[in-house]
Structures are given as C-alpha cells and as structure tokens.
PDB file of N, CA and C in Angstrom:
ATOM      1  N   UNK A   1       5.041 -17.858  11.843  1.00  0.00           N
ATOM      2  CA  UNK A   1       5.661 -16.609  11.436  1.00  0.00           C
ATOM      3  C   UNK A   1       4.588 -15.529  11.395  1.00  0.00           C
ATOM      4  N   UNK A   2       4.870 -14.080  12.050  1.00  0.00           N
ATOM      5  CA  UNK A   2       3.506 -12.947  11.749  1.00  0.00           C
ATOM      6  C   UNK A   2       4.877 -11.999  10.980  1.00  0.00           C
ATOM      7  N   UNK A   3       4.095 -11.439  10.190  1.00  0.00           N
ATOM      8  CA  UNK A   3       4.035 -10.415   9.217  1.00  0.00           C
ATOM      9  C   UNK A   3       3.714  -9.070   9.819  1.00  0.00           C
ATOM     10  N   UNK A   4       4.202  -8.303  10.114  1.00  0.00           N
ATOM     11  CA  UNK A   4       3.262  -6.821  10.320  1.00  0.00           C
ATOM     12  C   UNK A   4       3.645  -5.755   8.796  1.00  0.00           C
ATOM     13  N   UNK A   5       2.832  -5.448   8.442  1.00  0.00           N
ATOM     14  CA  UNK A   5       2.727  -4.420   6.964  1.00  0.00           C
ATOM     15  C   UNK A   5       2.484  -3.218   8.048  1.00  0.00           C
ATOM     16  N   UNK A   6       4.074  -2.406   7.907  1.00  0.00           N
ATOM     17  CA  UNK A   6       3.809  -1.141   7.958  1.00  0.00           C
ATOM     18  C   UNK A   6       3.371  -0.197   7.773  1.00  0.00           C
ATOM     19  N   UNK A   7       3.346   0.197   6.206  1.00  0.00           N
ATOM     20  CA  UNK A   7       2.670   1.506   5.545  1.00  0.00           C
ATOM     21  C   UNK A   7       2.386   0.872   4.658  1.00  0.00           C
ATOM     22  N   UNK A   8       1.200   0.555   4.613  1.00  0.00           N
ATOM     23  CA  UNK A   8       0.559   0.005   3.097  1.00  0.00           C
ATOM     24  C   UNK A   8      -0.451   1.556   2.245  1.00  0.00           C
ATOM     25  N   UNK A   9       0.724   1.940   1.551  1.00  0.00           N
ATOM     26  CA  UNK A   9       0.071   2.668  -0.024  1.00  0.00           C
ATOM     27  C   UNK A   9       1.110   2.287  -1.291  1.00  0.00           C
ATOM     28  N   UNK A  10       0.276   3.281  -2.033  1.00  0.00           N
ATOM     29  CA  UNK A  10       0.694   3.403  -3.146  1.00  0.00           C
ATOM     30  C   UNK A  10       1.105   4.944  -3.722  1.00  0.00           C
ATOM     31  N   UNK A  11       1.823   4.764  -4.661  1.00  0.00           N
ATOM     32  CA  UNK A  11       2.210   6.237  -5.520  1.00  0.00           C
ATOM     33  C   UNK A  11       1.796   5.198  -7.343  1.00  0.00           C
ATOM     34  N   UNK A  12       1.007   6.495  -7.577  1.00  0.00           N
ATOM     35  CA  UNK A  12       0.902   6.122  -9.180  1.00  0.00           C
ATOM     36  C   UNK A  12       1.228   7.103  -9.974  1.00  0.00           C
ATOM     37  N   UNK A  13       2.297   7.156 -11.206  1.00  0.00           N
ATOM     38  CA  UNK A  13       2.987   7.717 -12.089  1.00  0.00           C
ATOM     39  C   UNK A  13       2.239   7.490 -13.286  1.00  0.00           C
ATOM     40  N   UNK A  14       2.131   8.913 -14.227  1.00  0.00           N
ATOM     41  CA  UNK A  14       1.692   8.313 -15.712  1.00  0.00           C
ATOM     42  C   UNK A  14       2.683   7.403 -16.372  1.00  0.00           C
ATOM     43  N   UNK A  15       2.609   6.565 -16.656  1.00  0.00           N
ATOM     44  CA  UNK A  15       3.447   6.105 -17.521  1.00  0.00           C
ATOM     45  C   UNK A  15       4.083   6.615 -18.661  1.00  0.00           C
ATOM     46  N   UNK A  16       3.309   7.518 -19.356  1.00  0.00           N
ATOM     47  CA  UNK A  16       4.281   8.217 -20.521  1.00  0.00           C
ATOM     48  C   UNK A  16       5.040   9.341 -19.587  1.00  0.00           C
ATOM     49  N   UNK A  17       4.705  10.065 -19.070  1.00  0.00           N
ATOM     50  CA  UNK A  17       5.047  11.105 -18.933  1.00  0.00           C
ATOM     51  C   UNK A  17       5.562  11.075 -17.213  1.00  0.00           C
ATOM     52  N   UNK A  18       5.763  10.304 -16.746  1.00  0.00           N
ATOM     53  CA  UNK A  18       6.387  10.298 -15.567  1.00  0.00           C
ATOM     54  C   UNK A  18       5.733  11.381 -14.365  1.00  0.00           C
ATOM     55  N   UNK A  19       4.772  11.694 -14.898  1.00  0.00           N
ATOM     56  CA  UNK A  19       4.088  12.742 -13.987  1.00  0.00           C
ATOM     57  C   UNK A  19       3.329  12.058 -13.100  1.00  0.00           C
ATOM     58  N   UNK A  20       3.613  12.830 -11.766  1.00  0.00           N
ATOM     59  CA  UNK A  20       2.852  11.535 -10.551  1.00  0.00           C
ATOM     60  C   UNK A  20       1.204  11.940 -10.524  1.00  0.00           C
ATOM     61  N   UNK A  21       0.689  11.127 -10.874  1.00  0.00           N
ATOM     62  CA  UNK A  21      -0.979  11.056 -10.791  1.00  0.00           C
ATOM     63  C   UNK A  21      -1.283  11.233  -8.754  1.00  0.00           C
ATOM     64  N   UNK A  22      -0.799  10.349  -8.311  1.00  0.00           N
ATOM     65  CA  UNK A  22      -1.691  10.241  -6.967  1.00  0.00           C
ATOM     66  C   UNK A  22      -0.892   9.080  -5.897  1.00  0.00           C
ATOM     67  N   UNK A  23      -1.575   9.327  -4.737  1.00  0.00           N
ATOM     68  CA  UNK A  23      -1.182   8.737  -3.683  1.00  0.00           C
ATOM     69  C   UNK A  23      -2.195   8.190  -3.041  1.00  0.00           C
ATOM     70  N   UNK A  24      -2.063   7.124  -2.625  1.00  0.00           N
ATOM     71  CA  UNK A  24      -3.157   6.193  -1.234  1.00  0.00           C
ATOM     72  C   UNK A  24      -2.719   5.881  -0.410  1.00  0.00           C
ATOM     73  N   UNK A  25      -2.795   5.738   0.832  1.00  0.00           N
ATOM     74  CA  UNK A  25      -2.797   5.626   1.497  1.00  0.00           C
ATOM     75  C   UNK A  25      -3.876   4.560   2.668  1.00  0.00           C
ATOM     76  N   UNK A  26      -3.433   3.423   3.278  1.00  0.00           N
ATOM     77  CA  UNK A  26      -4.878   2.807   3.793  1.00  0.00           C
ATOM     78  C   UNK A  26      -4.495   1.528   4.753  1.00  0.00           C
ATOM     79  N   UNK A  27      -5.174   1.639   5.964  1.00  0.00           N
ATOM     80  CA  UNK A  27      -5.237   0.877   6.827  1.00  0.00           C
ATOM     81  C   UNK A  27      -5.424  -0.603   6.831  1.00  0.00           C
ATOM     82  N   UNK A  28      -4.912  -1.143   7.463  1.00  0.00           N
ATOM     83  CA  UNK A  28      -5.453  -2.631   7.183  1.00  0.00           C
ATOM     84  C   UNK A  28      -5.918  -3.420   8.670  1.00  0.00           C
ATOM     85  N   UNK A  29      -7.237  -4.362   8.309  1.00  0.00           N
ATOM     86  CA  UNK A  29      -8.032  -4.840   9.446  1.00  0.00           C
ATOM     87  C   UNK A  29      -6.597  -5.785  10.523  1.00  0.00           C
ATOM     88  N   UNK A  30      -6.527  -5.487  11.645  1.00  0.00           N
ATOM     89  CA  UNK A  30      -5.936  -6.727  12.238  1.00  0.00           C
ATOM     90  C   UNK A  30      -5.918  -7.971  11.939  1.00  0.00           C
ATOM     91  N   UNK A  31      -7.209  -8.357  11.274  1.00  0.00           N
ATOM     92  CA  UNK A  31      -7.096  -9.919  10.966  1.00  0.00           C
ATOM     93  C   UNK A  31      -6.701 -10.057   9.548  1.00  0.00           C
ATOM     94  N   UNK A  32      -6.058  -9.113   8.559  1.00  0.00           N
ATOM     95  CA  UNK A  32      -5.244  -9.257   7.664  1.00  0.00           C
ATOM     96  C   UNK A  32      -3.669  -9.200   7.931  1.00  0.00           C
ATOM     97  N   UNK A  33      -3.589  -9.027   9.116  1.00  0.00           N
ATOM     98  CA  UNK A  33      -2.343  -9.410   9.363  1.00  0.00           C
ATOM     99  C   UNK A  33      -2.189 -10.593  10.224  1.00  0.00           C
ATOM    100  N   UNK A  34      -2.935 -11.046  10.298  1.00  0.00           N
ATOM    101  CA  UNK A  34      -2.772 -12.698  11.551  1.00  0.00           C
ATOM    102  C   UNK A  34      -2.128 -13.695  10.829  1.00  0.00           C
ATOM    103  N   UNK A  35      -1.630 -14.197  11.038  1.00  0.00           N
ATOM    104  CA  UNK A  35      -1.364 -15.853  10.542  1.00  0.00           C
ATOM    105  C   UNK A  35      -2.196 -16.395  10.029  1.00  0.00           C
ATOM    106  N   UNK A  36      -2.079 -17.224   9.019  1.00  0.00           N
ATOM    107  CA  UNK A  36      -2.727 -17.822   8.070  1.00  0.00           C
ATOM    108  C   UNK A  36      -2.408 -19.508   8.045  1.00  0.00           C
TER     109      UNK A  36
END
C-alpha cells in the first residue's frame, strides 16, 4: 500500500480565546512517503 500526504500543515488556535496564532506549512522528503 503507498500513502501520498498531500498538504501537510498545520493551523494553531489559542485555546482560550479562539484566536488563530499561526500557520505551517512544509514539505516532506520522498522517502517519508515510501513504503515501510
């Protein structure tokens, strides 16, 4: 079975206050997506 990870980020929210802190965004090596 292969896996391909499309858009690997994140969104981070404060937790109290629901206010969005930030975004990432980030590539991943080919051989993190190979079969294992």
């Amino acid at each position: 079975m292969y896996t391909k990870i499309t858009n690997p980020s994140i969104v981070i929210f404060d937790g109290k206050t629901g206010e969005l802190i930030g975004t990432a965004t980030f590539k991943l090596t080919d051989e993190s997506e190979k079969n294992s």
